[in-house]
Each structure stands twice: as structure tokens, then as C-alpha cells.
Protein backbone atom coordinates (compact mmCIF):
# COMPACT_ATOMS: atom_id res chain seq x y z
CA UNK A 1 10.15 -5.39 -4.65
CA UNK A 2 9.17 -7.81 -7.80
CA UNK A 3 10.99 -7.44 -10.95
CA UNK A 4 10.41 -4.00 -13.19
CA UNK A 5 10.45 -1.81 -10.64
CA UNK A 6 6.77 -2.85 -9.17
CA UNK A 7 6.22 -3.69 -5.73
CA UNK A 8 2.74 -5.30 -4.80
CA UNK A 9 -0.19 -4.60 -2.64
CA UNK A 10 -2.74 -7.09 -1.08
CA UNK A 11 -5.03 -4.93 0.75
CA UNK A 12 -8.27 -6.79 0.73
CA UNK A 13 -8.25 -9.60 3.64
CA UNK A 14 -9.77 -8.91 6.77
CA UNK A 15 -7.47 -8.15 9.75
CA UNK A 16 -6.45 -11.25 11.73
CA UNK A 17 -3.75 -11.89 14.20
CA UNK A 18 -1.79 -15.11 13.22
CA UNK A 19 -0.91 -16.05 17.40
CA UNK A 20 3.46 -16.17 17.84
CA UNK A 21 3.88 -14.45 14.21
CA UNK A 22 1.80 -11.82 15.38
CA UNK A 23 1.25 -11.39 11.80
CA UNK A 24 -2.02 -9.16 10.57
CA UNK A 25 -3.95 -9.03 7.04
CA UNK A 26 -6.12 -6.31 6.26
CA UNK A 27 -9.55 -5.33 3.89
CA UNK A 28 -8.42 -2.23 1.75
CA UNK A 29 -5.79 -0.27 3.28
CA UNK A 30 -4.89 -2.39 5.49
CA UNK A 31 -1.42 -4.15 6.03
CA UNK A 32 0.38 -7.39 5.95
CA UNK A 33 3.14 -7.13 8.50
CA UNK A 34 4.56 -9.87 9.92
CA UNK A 35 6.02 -8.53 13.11
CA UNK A 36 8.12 -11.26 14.04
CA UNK A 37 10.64 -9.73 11.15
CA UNK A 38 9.42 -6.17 10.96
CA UNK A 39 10.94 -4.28 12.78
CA UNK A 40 13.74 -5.76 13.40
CA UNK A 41 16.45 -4.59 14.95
CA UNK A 42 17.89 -2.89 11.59
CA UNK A 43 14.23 -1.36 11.63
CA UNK A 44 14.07 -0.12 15.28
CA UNK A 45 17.51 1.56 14.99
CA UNK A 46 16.25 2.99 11.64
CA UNK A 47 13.15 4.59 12.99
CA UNK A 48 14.62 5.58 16.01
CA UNK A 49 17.53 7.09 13.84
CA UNK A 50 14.96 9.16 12.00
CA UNK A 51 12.89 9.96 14.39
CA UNK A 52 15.87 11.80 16.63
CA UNK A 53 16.98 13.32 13.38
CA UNK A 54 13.92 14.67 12.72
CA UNK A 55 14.05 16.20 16.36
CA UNK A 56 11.25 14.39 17.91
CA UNK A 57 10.84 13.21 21.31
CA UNK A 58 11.80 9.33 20.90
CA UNK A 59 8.47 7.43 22.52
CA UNK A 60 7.66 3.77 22.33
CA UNK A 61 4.61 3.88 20.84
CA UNK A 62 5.51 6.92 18.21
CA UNK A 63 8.71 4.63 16.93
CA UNK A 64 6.58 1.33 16.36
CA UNK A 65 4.02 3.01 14.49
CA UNK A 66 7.21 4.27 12.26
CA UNK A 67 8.28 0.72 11.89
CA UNK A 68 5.17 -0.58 11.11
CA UNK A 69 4.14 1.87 8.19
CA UNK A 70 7.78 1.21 6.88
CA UNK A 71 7.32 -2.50 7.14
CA UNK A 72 4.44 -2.54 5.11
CA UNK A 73 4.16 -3.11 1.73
CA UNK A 74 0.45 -2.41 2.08
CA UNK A 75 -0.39 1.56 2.37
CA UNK A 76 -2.18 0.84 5.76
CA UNK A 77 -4.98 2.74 6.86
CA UNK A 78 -4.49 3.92 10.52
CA UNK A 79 -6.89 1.41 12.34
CA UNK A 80 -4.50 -1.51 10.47
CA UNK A 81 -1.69 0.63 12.02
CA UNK A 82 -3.10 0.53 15.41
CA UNK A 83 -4.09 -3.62 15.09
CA UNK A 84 -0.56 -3.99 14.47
CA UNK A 85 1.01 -1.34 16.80
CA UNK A 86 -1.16 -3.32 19.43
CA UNK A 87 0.77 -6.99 18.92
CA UNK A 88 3.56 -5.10 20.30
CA UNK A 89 1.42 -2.73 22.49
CA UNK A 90 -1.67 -3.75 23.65
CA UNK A 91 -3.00 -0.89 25.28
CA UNK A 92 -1.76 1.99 22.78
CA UNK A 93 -5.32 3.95 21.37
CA UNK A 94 -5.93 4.14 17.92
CA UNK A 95 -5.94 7.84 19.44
CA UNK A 96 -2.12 7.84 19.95
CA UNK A 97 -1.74 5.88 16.79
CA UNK A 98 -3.61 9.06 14.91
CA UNK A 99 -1.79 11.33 16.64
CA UNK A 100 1.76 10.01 15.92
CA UNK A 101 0.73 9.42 12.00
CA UNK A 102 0.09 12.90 11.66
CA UNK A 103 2.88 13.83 13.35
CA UNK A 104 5.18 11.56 11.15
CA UNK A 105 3.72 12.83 8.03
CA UNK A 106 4.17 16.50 9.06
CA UNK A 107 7.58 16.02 9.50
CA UNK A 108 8.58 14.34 6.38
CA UNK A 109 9.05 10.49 7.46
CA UNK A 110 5.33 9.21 6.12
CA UNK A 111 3.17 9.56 3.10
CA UNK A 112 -0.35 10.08 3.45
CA UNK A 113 -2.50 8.96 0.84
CA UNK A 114 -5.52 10.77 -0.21
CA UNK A 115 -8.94 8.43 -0.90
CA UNK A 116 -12.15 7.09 0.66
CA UNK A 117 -9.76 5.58 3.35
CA UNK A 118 -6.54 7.64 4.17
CA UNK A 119 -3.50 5.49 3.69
CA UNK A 120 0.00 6.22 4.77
CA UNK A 121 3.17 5.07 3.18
CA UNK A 122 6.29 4.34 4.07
CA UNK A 123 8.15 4.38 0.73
CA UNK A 124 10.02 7.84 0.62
CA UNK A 125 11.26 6.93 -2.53
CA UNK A 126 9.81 8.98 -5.91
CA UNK A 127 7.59 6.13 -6.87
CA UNK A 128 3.77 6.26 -8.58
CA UNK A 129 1.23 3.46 -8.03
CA UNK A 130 -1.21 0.79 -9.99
CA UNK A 131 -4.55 0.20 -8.81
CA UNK A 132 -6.22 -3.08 -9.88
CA UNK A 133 -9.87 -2.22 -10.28
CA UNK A 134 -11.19 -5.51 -9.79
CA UNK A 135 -9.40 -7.03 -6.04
CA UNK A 136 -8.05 -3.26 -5.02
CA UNK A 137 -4.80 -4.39 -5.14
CA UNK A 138 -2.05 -1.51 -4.93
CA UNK A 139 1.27 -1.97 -6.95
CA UNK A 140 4.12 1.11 -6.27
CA UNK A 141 5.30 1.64 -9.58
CA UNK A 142 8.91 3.02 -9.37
CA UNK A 143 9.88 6.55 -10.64
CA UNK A 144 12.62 5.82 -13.17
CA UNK A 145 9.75 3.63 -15.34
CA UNK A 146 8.25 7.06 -16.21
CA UNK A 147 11.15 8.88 -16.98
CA UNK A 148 11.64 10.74 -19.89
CA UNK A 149 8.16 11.37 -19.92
CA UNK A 150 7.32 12.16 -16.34
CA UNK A 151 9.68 14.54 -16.22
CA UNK A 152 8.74 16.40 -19.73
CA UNK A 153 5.36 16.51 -18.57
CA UNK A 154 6.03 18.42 -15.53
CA UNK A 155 8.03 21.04 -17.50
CA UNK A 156 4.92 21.15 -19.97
CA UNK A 157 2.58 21.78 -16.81
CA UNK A 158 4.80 24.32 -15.54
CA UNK A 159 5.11 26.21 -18.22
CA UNK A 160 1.25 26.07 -19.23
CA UNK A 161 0.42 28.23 -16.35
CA UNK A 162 3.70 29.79 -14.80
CA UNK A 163 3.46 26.66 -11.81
CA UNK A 164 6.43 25.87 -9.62
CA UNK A 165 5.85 22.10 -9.82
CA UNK A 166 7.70 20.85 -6.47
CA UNK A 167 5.99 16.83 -6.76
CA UNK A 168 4.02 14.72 -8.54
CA UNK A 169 2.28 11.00 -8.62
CA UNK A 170 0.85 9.19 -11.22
CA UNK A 171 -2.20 7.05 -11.30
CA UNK A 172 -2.31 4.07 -13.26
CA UNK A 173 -5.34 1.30 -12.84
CA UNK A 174 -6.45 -1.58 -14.35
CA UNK A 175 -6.56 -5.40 -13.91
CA UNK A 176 -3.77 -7.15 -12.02
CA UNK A 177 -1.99 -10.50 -13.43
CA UNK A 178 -3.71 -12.55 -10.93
CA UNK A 179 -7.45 -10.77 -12.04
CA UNK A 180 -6.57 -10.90 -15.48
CA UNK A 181 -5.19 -14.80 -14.91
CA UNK A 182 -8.83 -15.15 -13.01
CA UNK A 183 -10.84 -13.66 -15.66
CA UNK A 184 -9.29 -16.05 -18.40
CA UNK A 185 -10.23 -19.02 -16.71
CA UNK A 186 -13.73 -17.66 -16.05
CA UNK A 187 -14.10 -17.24 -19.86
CA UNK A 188 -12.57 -20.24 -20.85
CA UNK A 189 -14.61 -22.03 -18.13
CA UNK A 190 -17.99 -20.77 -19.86
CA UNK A 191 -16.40 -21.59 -23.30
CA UNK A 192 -16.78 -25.02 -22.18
CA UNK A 193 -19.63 -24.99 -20.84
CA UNK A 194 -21.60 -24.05 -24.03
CA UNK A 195 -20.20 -26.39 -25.93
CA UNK A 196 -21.08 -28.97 -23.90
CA UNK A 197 -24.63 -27.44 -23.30
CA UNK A 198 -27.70 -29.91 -24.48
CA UNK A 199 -29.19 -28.41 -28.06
CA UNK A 200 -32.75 -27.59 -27.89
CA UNK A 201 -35.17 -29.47 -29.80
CA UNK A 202 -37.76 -27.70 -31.52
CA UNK A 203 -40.66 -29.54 -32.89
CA UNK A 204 -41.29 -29.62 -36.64
């Protein structure tokens, strides 16, 4: 978590195991996890915690794929899931790993993420999210950053049409600081470059 409440996303790089680390980056959706931290033992207590409280049957590969999606900062798709499930567990399927996400999110302990690539988050908290429109990076934006507004405008909507509003997310996009830090130098690089640009003669 950065200052302000934001918490940031890289989810462009293509997946790549990073040998004793065991640590995986991943194209949009994907994850950075560095396994050799997450999970931890705080994390595999945690998961394992939740996942007898939820009363489900406590299996290896159902508790890692827990840890994982709560270890990323990411909103992983489920084949980054499974890439990173496998550092621990080579021969789980992506099938399991599909099978266990929807499981998870049926019972309350995992987001899923609606989009061109289903995502699933581990963030329980009431949170919205930025989307840069120029790298895809994905920022959670924390609830309280909304508030008095978010809240109003739920009321409003309710009232408009008699709804029973039980949740809601807001979308924000844009440019992130490091595309808008990118873009600057592009301009300023070009600003340059014409004025150092060789005049054209024209003939009299």
C-alpha cells in the first residue's frame, strides 16, 4: 500500500520464473508474487484459518491458490494463478486451479473481476480501482477516498428506482505517474529536436 490510500498494479510483463525466488511476472492480469515471502507462514495459517472457517475441506492445492491470490498485489488471471501455484506444486492443473477459484469466490474469500480476462482479487477490503490506459496498470483505490460522495450516490441510485443497493465499485482510468512522467519526456524530447532541426532553404 503507497501513500493516499492507492495500492499499485504492474500487470503487463510476461510470466517468468526467477529460479530460488520462485518469483513470477505476468502480461495483464497476471501477478508478481514472490513466493519465497508469500505465503508465509502468517499467510498459510491465514488461509488455512479461512478456509476451515468457511467450512471447506482444507487441501494443499485449494490453500496455495488462497495464498497466492492474497499475496498478490496484481488481480491475477487464473493461468498466472496456476504458474505460481506450480513453483510450489508442479503437477497441480490449471483445471484444479479453476476449480478452487470458483470455489473461493463462491464462498466469499476471492473477488472475481469482470473484463476481457477474468481477474480475481484478494483484497476483501471496500476498495475501487484506477486503470492506466496507456501500460494497463491497475491501482486499488481505497474506499474511504470516495466517501461522502460514494455513499450519497448510492442513496441517490436507490432511491431513483426503489433498488436495494447491497455493493458497489468505482472505475476510474487514466494515465499513471510513470506514463504521464514517460509522456513528458517524449514531448520534451521532440521539443528539442525541432529546435535543433536544419531550416530549409528555399531558393529565391
Amino acid at each position: 500500500m503507497t501513500s493516499g490510500g492507492f495500492r499499485a498494479h504492474h500487470p503487463r510483463k510476461e510470466p517468468a520464473r526467477n529460479g530460488a525466488a520462485g518469483r513470477t511476472a505476468g502480461r495483464p492480469g497476471n501477478a508478481m508474487v514472490d513466493l519465497a515471502k508469500h505465503p508465509g507462514r502468517r499467510g498459510h495459517d491465514g488461509a488455512s484459518a479461512a478456509l476451515r472457517g468457511a467450512g471447506l475441506r482444507l487441501t494443499g492445492p485449494r490453500r496455495l491458490v488462497l495464498e497466492v491470490v492474497r499475496g498478490s498485489d496484481a488481480h491475477p488471471t487464473a493461468e498466472a494463478v496456476h504458474q505460481m501455484v506450480r513453483c510450489r506444486l508442479p503437477r497441480v492443473s490449471l483445471g484444479t486451479v479453476y476449480r478452487n477459484l470458483g470455489l473461493l469466490v463462491a464462498q466469499g474469500l476471492v473477488k472475481q473481476l469482470a473484463g476481457s480476462h477474468t481477474r480475481f482479487d484478494g483484497n476483501l477490503s471496500e476498495h475501487h480501482h484506477f486503470t492506466c490506459l496507456a501500460c494497463g496498470l491497475i491501482t486499488d483505490v481505497a474506499g474511504p477516498l470516495t466517501e461522502p460522495h460514494s455513499r450519497a450516490l448510492v442513496r441517490r441510485v436507490a432511491s431513483s428506482g426503489g433498488f436495494s443497493v447491497t455493493h458497489h465499485q468505482i472505475e476510474f482510468y487514466g494515465r499513471c505517474p510513470g506514463c504521464r512522467r514517460k509522456g513528458r519526456r517524449r514531448a520534451a524530447r521532440r521539443r528539442v529536436s525541432a529546435t535543433h532541426r536544419p531550416k530549409e532553404r528555399r531558393d529565391v
